[in-house]
PDB file of N, CA and C in Angstrom:
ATOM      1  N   UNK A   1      11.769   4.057   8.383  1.00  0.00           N
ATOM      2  CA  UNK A   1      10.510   4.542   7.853  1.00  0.00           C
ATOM      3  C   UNK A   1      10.177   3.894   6.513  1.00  0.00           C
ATOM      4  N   UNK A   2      11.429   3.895   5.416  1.00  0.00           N
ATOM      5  CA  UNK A   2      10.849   2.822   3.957  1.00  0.00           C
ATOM      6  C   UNK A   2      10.357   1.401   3.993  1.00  0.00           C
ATOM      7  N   UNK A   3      11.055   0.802   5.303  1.00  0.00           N
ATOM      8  CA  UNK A   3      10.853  -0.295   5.459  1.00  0.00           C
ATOM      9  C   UNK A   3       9.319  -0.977   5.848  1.00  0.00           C
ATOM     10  N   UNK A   4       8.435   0.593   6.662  1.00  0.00           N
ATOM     11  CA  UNK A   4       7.906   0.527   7.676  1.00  0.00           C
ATOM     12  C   UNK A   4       6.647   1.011   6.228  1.00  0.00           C
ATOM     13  N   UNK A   5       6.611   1.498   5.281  1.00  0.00           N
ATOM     14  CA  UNK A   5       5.998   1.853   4.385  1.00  0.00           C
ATOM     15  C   UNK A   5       5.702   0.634   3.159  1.00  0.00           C
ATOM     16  N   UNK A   6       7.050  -0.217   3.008  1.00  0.00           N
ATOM     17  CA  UNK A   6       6.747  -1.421   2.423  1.00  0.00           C
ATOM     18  C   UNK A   6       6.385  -2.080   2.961  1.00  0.00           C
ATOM     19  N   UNK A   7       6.708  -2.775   4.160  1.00  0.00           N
ATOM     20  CA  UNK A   7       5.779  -3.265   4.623  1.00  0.00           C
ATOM     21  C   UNK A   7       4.265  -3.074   4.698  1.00  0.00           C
ATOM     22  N   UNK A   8       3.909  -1.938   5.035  1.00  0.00           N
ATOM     23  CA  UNK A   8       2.299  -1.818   5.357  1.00  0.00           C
ATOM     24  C   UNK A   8       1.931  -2.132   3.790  1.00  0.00           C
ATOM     25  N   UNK A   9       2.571  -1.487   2.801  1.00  0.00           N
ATOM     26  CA  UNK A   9       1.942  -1.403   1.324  1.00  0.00           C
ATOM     27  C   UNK A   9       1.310  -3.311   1.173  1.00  0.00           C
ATOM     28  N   UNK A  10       2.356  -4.018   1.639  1.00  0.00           N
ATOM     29  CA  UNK A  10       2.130  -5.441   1.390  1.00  0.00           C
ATOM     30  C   UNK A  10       1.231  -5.765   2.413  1.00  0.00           C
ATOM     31  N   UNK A  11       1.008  -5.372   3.454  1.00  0.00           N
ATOM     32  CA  UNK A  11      -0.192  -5.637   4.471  1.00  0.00           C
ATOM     33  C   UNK A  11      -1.220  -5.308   3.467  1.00  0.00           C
ATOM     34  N   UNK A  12      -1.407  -4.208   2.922  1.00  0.00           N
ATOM     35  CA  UNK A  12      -2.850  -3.478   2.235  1.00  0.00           C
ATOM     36  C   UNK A  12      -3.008  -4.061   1.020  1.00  0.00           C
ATOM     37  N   UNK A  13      -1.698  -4.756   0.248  1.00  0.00           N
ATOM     38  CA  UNK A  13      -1.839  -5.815  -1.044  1.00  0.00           C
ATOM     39  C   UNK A  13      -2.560  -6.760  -0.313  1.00  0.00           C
ATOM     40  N   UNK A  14      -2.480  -7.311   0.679  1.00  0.00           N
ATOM     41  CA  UNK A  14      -3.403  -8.770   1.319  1.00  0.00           C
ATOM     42  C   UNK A  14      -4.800  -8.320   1.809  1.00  0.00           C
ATOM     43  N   UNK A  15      -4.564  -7.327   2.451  1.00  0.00           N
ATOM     44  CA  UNK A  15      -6.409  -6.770   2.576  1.00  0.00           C
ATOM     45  C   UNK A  15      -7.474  -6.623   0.942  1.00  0.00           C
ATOM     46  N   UNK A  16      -6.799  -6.163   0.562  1.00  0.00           N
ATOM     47  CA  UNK A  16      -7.560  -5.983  -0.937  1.00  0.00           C
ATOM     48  C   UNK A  16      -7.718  -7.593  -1.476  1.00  0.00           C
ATOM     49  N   UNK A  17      -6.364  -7.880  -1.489  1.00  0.00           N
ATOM     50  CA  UNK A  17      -7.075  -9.425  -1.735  1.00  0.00           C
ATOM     51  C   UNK A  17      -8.356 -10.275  -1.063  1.00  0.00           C
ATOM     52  N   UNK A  18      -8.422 -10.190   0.337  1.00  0.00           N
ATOM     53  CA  UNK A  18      -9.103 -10.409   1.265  1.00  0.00           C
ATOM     54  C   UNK A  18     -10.416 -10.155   0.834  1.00  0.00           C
ATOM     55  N   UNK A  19     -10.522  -8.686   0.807  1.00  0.00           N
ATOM     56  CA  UNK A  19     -11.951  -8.141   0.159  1.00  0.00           C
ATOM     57  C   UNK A  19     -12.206  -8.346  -0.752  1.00  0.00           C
ATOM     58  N   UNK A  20     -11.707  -8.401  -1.507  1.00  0.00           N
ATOM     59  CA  UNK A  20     -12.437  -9.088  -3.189  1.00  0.00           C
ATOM     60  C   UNK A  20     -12.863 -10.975  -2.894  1.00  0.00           C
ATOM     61  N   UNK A  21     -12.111 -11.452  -2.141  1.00  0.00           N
ATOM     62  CA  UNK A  21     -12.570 -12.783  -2.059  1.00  0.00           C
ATOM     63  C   UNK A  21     -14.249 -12.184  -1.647  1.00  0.00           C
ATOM     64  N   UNK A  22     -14.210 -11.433  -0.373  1.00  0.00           N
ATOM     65  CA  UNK A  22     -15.170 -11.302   0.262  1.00  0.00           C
ATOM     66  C   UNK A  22     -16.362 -10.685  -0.606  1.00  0.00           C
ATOM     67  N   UNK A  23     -15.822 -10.248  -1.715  1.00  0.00           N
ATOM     68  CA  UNK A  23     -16.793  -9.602  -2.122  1.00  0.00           C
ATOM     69  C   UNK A  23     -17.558  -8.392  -2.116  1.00  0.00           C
ATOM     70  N   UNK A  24     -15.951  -7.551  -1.601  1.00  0.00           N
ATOM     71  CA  UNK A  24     -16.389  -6.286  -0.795  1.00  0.00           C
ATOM     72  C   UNK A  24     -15.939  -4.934  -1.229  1.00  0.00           C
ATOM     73  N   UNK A  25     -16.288  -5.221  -2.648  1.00  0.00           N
ATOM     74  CA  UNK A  25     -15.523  -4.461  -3.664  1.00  0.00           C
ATOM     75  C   UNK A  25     -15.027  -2.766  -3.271  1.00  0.00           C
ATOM     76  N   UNK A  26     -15.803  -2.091  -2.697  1.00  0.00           N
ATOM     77  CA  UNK A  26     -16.111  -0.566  -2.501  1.00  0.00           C
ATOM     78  C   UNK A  26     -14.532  -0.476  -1.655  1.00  0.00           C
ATOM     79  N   UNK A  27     -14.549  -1.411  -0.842  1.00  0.00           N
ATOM     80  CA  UNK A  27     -13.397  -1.377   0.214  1.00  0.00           C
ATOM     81  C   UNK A  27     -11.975  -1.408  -0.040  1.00  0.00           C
ATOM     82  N   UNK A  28     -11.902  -2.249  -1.372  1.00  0.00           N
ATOM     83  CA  UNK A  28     -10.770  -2.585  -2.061  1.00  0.00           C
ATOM     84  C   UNK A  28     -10.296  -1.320  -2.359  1.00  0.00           C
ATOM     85  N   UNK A  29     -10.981  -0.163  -2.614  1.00  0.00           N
ATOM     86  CA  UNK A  29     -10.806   1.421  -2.785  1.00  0.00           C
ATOM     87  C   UNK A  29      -9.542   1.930  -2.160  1.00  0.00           C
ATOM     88  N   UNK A  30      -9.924   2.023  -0.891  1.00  0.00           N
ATOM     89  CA  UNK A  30      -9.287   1.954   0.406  1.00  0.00           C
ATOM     90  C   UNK A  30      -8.007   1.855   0.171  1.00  0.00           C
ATOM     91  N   UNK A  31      -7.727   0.448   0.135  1.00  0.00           N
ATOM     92  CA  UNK A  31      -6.884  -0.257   0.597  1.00  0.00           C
ATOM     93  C   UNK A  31      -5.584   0.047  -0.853  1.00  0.00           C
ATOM     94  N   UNK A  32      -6.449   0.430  -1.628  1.00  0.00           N
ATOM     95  CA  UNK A  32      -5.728   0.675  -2.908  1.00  0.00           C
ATOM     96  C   UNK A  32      -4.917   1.900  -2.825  1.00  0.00           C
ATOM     97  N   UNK A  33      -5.628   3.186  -2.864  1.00  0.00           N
ATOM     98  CA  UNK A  33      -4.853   4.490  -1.892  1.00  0.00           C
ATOM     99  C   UNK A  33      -3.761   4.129  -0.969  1.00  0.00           C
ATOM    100  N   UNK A  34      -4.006   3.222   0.069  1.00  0.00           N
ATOM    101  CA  UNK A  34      -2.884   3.600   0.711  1.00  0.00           C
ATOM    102  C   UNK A  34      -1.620   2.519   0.518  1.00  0.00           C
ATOM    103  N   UNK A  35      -1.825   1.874  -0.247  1.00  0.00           N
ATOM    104  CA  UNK A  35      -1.050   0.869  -1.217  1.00  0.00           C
ATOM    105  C   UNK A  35      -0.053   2.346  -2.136  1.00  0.00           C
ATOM    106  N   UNK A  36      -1.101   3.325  -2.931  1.00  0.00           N
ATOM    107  CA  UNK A  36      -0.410   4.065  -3.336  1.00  0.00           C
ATOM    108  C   UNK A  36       0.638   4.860  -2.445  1.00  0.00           C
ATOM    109  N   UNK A  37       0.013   5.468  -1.692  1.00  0.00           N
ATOM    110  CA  UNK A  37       1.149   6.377  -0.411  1.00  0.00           C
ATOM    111  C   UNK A  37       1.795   5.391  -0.223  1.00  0.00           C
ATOM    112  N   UNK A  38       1.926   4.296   0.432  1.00  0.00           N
ATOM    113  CA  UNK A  38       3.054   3.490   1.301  1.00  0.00           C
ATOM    114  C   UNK A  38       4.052   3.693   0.004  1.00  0.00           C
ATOM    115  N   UNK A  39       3.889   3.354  -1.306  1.00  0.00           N
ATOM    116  CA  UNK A  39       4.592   3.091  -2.360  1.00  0.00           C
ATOM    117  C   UNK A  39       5.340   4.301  -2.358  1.00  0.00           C
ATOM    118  N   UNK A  40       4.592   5.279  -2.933  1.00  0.00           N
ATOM    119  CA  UNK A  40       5.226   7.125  -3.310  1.00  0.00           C
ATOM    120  C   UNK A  40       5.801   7.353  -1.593  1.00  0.00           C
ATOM    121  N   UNK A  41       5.738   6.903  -0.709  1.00  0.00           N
ATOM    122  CA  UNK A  41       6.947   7.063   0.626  1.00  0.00           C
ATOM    123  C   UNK A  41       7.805   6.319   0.505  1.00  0.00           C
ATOM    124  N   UNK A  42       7.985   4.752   0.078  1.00  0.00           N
ATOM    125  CA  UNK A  42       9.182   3.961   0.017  1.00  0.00           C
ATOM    126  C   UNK A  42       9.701   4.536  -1.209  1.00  0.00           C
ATOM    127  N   UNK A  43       9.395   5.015  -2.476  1.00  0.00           N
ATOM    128  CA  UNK A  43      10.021   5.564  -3.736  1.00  0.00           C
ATOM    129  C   UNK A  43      10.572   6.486  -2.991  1.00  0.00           C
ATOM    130  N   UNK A  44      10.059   7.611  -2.123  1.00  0.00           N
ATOM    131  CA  UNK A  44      10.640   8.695  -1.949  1.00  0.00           C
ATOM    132  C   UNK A  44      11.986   8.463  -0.906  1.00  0.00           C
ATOM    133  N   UNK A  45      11.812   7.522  -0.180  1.00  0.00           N
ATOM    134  CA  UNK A  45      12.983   7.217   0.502  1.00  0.00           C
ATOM    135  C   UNK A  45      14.047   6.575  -0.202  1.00  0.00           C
ATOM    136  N   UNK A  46      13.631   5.377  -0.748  1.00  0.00           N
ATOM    137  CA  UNK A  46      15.106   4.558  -1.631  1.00  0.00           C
ATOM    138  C   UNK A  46      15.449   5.212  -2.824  1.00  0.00           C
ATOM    139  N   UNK A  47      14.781   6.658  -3.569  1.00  0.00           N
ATOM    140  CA  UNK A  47      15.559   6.756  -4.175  1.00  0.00           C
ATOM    141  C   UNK A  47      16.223   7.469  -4.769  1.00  0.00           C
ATOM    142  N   UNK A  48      16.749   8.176  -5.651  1.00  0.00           N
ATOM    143  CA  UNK A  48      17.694   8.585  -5.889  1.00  0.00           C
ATOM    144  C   UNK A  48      17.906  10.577  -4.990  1.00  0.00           C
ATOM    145  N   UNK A  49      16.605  11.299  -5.345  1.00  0.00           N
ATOM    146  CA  UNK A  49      16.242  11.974  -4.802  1.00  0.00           C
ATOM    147  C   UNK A  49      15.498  11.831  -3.556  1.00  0.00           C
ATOM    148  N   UNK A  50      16.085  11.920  -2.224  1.00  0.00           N
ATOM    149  CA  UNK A  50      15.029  11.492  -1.587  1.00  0.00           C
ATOM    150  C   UNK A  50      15.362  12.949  -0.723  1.00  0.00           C
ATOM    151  N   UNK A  51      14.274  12.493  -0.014  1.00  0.00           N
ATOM    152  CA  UNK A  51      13.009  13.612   0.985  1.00  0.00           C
ATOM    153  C   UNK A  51      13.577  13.593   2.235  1.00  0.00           C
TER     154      UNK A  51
END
């Protein structure tokens, strides 16, 4: 599951990039949120306290 959370986080780091090339600022929103969750789920798994 952490693995499966970093990963996507770095999928949604390349979409945001994507959209700002594009010019698609509102969207970058998005993609930013769940950049946050994927993150606060891989923190919550690797570390010290985990869930």
């Amino acid at each position: 599951m952490c693995w499966a959370a970093m990963g996507l986080a770095v999928t949604m780091l390349g979409a945001a990039v994507v959209h700002g090339r594009r010019r698609e600022f509102p969207m970058i929103g998005a993609n930013l949120v769940l950049i946050v969750l994927c993150v606060a789920v891989g923190w919550g798994r690797f570390g010290h306290h985990t869930f």
